[in-house]
Protein backbone atom coordinates (compact mmCIF):
# COMPACT_ATOMS: atom_id res chain seq x y z
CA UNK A 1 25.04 1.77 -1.36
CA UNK A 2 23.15 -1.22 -0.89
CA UNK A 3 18.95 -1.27 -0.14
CA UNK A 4 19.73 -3.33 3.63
CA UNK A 5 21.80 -0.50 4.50
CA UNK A 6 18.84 1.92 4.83
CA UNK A 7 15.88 -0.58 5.05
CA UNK A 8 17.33 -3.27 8.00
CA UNK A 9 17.77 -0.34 10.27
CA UNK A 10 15.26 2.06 8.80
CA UNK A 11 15.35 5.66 11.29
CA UNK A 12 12.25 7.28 12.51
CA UNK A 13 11.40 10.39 10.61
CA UNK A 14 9.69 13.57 12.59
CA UNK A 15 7.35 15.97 11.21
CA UNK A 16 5.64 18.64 13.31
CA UNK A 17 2.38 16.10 13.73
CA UNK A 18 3.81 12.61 12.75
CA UNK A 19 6.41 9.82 13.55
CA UNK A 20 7.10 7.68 11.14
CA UNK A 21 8.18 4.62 12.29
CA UNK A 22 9.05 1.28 11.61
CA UNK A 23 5.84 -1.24 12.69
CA UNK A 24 5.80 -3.30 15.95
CA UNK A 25 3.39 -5.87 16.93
CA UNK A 26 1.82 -3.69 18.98
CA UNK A 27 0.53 -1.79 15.80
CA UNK A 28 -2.19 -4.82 15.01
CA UNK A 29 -5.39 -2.88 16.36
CA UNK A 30 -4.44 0.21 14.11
CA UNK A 31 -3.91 -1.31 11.41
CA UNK A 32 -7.06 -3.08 11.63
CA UNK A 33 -8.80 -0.34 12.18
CA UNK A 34 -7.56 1.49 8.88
CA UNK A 35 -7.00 -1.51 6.55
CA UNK A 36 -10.39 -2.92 7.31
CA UNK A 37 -11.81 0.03 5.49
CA UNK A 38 -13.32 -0.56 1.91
CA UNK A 39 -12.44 3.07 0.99
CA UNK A 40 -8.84 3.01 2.23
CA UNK A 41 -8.62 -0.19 0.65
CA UNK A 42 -10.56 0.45 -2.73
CA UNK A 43 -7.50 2.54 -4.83
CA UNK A 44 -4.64 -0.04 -3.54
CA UNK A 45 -3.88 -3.24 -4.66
CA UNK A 46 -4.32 -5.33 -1.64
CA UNK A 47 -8.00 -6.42 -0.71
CA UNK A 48 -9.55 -4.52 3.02
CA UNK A 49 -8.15 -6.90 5.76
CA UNK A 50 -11.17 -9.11 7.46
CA UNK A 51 -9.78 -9.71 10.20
CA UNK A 52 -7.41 -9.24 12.93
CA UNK A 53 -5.08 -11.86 12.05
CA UNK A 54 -5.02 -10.32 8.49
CA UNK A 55 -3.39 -7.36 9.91
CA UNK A 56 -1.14 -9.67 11.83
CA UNK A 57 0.11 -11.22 8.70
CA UNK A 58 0.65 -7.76 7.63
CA UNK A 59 2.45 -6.51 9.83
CA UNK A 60 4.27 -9.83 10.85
CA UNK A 61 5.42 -9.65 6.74
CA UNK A 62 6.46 -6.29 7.03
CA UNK A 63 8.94 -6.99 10.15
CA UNK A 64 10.13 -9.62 8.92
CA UNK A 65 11.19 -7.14 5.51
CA UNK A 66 13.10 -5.49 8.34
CA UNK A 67 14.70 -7.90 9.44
CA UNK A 68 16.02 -8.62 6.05
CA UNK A 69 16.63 -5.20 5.14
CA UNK A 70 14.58 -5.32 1.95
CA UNK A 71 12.30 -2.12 1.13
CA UNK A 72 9.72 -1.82 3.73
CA UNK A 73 7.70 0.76 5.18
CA UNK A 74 7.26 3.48 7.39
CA UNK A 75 4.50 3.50 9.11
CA UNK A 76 2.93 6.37 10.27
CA UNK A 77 2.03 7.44 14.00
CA UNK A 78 -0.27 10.48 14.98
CA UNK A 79 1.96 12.48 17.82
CA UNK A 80 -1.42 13.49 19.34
CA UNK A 81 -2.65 10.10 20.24
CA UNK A 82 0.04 7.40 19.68
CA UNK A 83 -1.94 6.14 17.32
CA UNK A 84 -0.99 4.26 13.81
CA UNK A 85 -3.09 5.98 11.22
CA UNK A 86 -1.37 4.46 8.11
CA UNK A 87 1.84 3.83 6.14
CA UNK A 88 4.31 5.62 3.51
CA UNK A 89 7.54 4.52 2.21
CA UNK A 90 9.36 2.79 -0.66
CA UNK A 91 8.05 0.21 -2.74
CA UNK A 92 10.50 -0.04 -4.97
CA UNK A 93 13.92 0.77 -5.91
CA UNK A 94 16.52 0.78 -8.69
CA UNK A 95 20.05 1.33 -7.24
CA UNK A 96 21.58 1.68 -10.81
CA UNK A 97 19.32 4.02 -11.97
CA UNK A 98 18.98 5.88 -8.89
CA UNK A 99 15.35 5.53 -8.89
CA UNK A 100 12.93 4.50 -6.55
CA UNK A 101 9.03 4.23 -6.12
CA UNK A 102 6.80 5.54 -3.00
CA UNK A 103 3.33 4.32 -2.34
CA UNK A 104 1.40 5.37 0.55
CA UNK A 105 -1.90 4.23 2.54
CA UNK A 106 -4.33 6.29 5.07
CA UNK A 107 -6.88 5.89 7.61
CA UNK A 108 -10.17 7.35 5.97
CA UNK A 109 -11.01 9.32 9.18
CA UNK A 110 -7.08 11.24 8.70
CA UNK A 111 -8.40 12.31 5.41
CA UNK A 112 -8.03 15.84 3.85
CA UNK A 113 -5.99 16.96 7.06
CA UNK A 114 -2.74 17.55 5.12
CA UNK A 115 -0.78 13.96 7.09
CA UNK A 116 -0.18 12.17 3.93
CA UNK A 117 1.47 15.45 2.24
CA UNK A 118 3.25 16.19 5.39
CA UNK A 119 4.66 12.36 5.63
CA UNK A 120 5.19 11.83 1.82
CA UNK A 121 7.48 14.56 1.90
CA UNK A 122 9.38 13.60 4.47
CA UNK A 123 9.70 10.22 2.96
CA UNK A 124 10.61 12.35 -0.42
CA UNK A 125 13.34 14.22 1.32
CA UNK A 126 14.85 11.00 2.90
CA UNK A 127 14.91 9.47 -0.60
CA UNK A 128 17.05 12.58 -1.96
CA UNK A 129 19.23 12.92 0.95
CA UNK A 130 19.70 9.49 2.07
CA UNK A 131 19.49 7.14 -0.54
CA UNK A 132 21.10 8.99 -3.14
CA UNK A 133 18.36 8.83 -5.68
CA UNK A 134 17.95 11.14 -8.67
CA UNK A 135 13.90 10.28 -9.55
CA UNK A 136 11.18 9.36 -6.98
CA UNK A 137 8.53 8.29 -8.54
CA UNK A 138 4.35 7.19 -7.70
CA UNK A 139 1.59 5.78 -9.40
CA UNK A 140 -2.08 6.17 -8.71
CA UNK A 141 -5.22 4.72 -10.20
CA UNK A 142 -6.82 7.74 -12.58
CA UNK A 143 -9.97 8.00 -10.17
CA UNK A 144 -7.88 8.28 -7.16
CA UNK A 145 -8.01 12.13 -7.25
CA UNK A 146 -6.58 12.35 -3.41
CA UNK A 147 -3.36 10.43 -4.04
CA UNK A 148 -3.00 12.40 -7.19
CA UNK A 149 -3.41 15.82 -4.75
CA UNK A 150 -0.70 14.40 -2.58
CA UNK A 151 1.91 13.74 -5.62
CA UNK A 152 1.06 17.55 -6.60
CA UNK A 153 1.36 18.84 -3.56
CA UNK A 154 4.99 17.13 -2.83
CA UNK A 155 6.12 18.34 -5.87
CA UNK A 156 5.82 15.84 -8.25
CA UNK A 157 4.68 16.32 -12.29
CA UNK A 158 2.09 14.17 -13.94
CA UNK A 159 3.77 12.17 -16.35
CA UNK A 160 0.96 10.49 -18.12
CA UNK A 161 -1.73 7.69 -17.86
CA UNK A 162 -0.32 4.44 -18.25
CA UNK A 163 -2.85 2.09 -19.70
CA UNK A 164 -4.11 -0.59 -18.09
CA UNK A 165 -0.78 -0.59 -16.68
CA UNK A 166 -1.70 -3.07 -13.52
CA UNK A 167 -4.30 -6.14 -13.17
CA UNK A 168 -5.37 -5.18 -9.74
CA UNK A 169 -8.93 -7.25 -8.18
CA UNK A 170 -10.11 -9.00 -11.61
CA UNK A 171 -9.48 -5.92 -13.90
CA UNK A 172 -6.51 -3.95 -15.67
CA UNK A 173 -6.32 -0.76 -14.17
CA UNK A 174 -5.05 2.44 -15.73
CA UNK A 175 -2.38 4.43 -13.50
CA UNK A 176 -1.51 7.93 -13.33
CA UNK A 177 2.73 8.30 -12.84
CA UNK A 178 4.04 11.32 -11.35
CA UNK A 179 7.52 11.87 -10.81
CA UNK A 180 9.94 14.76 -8.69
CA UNK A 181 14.10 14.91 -9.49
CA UNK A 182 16.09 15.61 -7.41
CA UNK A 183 17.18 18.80 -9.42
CA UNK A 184 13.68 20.28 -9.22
CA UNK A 185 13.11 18.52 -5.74
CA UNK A 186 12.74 21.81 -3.13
């Protein structure tokens, strides 16, 4: 299996309230509009977008990952509204050691509604099913007590606390890892 098989023509996944998708121009506004935020952006390691051409950037980098079917994400549309309320996907992955890494991001107003469960698992299932993996793995910073709900909630076991394990805006962060195999995957 090779990663541009799955990432150049990455499928849209359907849950009962989500699509996840891949990103389209068109997706600018939304992303804006959750990226901007200091909270979404304060447990992640890329600084709240400014502006509207910072989401550009964003999004124009993350097509053009598509296009060159390297690991990209998923990003996530509200069936309700149409509306882009954040992304979820791979962010990295070991082919040899059947092992890969999700990471996830959320509008702040999508909060505590149960979307990021719902589309992490998804993404979890796709991992298992489709890209033959044996270990998904995440990482969260140890105050990020949501993400670390999310990781339970799909199923995955806290490994540990990986000290200062990333140098993330100025300062070495320590990071939670949680982990699901496929054995104990449900």
């Amino acid at each position: 299996m090779r990663i541009e098989d799955i990432f150049q023509d990455l499928p849209v996944l359907q849950t009962e309230r989500l699509r996840l998708r891949k990103l389209s121009m068109h997706d600018v506004e939304d992303v804006f509009a959750y990226a901007s935020s200091p909270e979404v952006a304060r447990y992640v390691v890329w600084t709240a977008h400014e502006t509207i051409e910072d989401s550009r950037t964003f999004v124009a980098s993350v097509l053009e990952q598509y296009d060159n079917g390297v690991i990209s994400p998923w990003g996530i549309e509200n069936r309700d509204n149409g509306r882009l309320i954040g992304t979820c996907g791979f962010a990295s992955w070991n082919i040899s050691h059947a092992r890969a890494e999700i990471g996830y991001a959320l509008g702040r107003e999508y909060w505590g509604r149960g979307y990021m469960t719902e589309a992490a698992r998804h993404a979890l299932a796709f991992g298992f099913e489709h890209m033959g993996l044996n270990r998904i793995q995440a990482r969260c910073e140890v105050d990020n007590v949501g993400s670390a709900r999310v990781m339970e909630k799909i199923g995955m076991s806290y490994e540990g606390t990986l000290r200062q394990q990333m140098f993330v805006k100025g300062t070495y962060r320590d990071m939670k890892m949680y982990s699901v195999l496929r054995r104990d995957w449900r």
